[in-house]
Protein backbone atom coordinates (compact mmCIF):
# COMPACT_ATOMS: atom_id res chain seq x y z
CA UNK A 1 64.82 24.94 97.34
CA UNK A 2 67.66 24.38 100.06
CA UNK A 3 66.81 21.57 101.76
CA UNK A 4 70.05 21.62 104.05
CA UNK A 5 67.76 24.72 104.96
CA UNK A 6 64.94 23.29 106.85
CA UNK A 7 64.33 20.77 109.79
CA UNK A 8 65.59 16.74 108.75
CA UNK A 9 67.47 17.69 105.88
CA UNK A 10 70.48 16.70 107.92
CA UNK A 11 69.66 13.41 109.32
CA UNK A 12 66.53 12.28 107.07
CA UNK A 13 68.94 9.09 106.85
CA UNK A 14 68.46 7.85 110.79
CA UNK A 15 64.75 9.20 110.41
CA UNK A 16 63.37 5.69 110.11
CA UNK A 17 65.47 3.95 112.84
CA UNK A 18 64.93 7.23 115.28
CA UNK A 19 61.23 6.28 115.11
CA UNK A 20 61.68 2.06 114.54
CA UNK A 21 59.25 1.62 117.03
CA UNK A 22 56.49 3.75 116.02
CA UNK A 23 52.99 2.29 115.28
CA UNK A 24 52.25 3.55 111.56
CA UNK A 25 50.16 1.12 110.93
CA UNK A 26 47.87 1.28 114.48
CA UNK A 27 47.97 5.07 113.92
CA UNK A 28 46.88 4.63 110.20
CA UNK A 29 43.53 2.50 111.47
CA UNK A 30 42.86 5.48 114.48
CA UNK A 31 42.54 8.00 111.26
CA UNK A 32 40.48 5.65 109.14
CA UNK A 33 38.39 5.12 111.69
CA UNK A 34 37.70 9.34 111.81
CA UNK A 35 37.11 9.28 107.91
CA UNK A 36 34.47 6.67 108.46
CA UNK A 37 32.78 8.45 111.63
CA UNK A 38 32.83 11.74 109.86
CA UNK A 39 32.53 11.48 105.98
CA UNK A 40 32.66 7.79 105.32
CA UNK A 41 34.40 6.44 102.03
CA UNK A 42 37.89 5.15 101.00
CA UNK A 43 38.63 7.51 98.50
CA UNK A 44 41.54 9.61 98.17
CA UNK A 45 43.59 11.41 100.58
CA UNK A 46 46.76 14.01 100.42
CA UNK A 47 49.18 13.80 103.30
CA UNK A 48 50.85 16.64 104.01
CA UNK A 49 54.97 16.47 105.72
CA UNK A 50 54.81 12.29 104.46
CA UNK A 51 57.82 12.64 105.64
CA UNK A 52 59.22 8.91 104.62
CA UNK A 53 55.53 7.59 103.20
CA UNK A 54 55.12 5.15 106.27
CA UNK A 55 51.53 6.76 107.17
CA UNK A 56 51.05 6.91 103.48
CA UNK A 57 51.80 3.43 102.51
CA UNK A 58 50.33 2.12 106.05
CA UNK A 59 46.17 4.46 104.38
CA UNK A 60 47.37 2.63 100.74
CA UNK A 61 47.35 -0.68 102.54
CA UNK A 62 43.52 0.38 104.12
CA UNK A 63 42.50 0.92 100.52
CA UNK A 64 43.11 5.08 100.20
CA UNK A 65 44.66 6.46 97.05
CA UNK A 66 47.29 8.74 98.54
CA UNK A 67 49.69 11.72 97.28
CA UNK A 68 51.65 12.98 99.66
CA UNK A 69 54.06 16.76 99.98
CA UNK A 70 57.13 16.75 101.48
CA UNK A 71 59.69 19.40 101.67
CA UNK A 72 62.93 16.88 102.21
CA UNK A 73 64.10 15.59 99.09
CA UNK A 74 66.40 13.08 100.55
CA UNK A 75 62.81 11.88 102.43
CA UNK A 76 61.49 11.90 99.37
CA UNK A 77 63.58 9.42 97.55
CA UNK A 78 63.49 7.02 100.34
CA UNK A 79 59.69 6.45 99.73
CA UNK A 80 58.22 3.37 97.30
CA UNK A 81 55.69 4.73 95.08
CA UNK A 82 53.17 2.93 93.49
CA UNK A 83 49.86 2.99 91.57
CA UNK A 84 47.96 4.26 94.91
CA UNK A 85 50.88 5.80 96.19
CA UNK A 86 52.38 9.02 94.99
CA UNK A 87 55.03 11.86 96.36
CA UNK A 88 55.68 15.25 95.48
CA UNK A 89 58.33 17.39 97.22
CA UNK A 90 57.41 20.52 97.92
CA UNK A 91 56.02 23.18 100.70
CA UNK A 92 52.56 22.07 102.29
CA UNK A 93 51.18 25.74 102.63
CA UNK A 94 52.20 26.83 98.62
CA UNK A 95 52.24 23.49 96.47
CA UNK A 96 49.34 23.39 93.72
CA UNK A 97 48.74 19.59 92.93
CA UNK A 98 45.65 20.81 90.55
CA UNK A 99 43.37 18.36 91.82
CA UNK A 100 40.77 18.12 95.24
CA UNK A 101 40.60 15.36 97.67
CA UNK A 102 38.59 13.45 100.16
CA UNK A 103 40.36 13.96 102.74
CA UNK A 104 44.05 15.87 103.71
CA UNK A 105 46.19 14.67 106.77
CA UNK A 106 49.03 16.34 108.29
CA UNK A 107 50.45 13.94 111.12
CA UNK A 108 53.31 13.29 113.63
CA UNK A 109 53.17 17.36 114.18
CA UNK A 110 53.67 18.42 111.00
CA UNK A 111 51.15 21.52 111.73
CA UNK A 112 53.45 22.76 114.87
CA UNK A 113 56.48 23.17 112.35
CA UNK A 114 54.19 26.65 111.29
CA UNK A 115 55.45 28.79 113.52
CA UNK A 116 53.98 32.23 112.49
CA UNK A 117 50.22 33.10 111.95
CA UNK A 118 51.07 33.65 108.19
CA UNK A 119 52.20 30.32 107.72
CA UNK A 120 49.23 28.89 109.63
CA UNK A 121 46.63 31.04 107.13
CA UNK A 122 48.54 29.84 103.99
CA UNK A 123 48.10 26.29 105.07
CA UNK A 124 44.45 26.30 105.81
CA UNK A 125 44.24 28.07 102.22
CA UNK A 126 46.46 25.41 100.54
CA UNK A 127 44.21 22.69 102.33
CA UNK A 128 40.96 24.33 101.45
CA UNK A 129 42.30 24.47 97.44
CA UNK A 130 42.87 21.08 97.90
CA UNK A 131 39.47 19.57 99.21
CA UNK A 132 36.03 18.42 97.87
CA UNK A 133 33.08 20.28 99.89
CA UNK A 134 32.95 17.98 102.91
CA UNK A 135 36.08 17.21 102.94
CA UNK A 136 38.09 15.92 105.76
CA UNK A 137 41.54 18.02 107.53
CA UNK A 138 42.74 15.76 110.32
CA UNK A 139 45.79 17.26 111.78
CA UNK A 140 47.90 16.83 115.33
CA UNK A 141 49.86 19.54 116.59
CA UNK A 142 51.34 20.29 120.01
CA UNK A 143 48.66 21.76 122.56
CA UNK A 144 49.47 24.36 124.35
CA UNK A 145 47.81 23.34 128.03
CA UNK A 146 49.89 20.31 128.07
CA UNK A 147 52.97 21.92 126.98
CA UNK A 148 52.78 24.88 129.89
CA UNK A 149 51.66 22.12 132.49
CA UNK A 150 54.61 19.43 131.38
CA UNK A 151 57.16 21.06 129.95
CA UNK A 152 59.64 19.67 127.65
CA UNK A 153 62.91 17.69 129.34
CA UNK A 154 65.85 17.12 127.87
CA UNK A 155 65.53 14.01 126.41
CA UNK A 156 68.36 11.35 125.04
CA UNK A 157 67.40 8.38 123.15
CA UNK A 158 69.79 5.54 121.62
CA UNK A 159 68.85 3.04 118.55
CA UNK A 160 70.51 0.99 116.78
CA UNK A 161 70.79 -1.59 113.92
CA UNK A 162 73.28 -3.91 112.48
CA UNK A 163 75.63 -1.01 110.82
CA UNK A 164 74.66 1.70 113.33
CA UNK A 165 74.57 3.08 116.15
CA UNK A 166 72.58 5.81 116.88
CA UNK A 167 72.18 8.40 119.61
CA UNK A 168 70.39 11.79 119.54
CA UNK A 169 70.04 14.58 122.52
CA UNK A 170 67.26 17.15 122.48
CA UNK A 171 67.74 20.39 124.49
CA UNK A 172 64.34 22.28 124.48
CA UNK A 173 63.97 25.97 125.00
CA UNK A 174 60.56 27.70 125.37
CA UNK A 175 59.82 30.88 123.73
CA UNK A 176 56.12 31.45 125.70
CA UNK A 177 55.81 34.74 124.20
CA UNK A 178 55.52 32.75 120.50
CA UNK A 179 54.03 29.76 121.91
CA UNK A 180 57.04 27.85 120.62
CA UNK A 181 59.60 25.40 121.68
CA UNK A 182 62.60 25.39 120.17
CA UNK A 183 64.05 22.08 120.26
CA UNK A 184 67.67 21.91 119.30
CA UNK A 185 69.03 18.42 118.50
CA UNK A 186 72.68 16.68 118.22
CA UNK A 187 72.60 13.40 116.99
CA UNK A 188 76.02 11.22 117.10
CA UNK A 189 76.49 8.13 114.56
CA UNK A 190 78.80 5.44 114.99
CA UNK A 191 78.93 3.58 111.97
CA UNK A 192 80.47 -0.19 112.80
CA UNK A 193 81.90 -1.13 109.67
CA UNK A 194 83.70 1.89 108.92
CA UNK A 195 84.86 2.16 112.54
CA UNK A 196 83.92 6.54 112.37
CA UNK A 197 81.90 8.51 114.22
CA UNK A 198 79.67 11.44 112.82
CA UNK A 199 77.75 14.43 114.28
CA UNK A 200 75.50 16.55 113.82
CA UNK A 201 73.15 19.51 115.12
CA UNK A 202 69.43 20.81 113.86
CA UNK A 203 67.59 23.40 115.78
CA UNK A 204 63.72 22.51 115.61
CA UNK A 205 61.11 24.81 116.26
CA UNK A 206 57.26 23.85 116.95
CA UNK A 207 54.64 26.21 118.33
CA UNK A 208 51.99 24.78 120.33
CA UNK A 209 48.10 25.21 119.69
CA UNK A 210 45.08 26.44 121.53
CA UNK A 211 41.61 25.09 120.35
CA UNK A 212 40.29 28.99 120.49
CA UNK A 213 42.72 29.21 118.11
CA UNK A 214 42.23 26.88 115.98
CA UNK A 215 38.33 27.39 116.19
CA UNK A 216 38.99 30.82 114.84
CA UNK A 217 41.09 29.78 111.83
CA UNK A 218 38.68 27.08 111.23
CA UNK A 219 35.80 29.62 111.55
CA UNK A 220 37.78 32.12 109.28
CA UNK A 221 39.05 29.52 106.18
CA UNK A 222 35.96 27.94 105.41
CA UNK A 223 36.19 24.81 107.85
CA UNK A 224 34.06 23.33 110.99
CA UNK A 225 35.60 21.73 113.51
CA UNK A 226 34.05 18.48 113.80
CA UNK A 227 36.35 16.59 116.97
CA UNK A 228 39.07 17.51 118.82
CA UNK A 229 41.04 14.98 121.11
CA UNK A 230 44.05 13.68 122.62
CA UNK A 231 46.02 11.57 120.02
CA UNK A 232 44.91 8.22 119.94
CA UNK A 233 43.57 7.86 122.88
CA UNK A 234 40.33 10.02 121.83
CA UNK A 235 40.14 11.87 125.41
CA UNK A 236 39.11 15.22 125.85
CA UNK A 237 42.50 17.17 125.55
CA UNK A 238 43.53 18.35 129.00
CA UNK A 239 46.93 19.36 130.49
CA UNK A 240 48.17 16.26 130.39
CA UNK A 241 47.37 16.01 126.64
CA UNK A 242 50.95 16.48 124.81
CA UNK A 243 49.16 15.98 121.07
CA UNK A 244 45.82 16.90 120.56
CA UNK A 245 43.94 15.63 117.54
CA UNK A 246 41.87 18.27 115.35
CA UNK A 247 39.32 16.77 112.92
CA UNK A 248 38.07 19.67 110.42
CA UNK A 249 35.11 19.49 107.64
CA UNK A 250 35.46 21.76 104.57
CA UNK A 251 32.14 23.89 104.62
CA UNK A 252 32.34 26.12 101.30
């Protein structure tokens, strides 16, 4: 595998400091509290895209046993394994772990990174290998009303810590006839010891979700839907939802 290939291969090392101000944790205790509505227990759990393990570590720390899949090796290494915390880096819609789980996650829009229907199909196959009857998918992705009714800006954002300074631009461009934004970033680094400057681009591309659709691949893969909602805030998704939550059960 390539990983310079794929999306965060180039700047998986300004991925935690990009997103410094993200609630893990609070986001972690919204998708325990699903597990417990919908097939109580704190047993294990495969997240899917782990990206750098902070959801991961964040379900350890609520008592799951978690593996998680991600495709970026550099990712990868950056995460602190332990006894209830594993990682394996590969592709979430092919990778055989040859074991089932409790539940599977796939959060922070991992699921909108499938772009084409065959993709989508392999994923809810992989997931179904991978769960106990009853089994829990909880899963965000982009949804499509909220997309068409807001519309993604172009959007600069600036962080920083004591070595770096960070700042990252994201031109969207919507391809409505694939339900998919493509979202092409350039991030600029100055690095204050060093006194240099770095930059680089990544083109990121995330299609955006009806619930028809994902009712039929549900219906189709051997899955109910269960709940669907905005992203933490539980509302009925609407077109101001940007995220919408999908909560799954594995039914044979």
């Amino acid at each position: 595998m390539n990983d310079a290939s794929h999306p965060f291969a180039a700047y998986s090392d300004y991925y935690d400091l990009l997103y410094h101000t993200k609630d893990y944790a609070g986001e972690a205790r919204y998708i325990d509290t699903l597990i417990q509505k919908y097939n109580p227990n704190k047993g294990t759990l495969l997240d899917l895209g782990c990206g750098t393990g902070r959801h991961a570590r964040s379900l350890v720390d609520l008592g799951y046993r978690v593996a998680g899949v991600e495709r970026s090796s550099q990712m990868v290494a950056k995460i602190a394994t332990s006894e209830n915390l594993t990682c394996h880096v590969g592709d979430i819609t092919t990778i055989s772990l040859g074991q089932q789980f409790d539940t599977v996650t796939a959060l922070f829009h991992v699921v909108s990174y499938l772009t084409t229907n065959a993709q989508m199909l392999a994923l809810f196959r992989n997931v179904h290998r991978h769960l106990k009857t009853s089994g829990l998918f909880i899963f965000d992705a982009w949804y499509g009303p909220g997309v068409a009714n807001m519309k993604p800006e172009v959007r600069i954002k600036r962080v920083s810590d004591s070595s770096r300074e960070v700042m990252r631009i994201a031109e969207p461009a919507l391809r409505p006839n694939e339900n998919r934004v493509d979202v092409h970033y350039s991030i600029y680094v100055r690095l204050l010891e060093e006194r240099t400057f770095l930059k680089f681009e990544e083109t990121h591309r995330l299609r955006h979700f009806s619930i028809p659709e994902m009712e039929f691949l549900s219906d189709s893969q051997g899955f109910k839907i269960l709940s669907t909602e905005e992203f933490l805030s539980g509302k009925e998704p609407g077109p101001d939802t940007w995220a919408c939550l999908f909560v799954m059960q594995k039914t044979s």
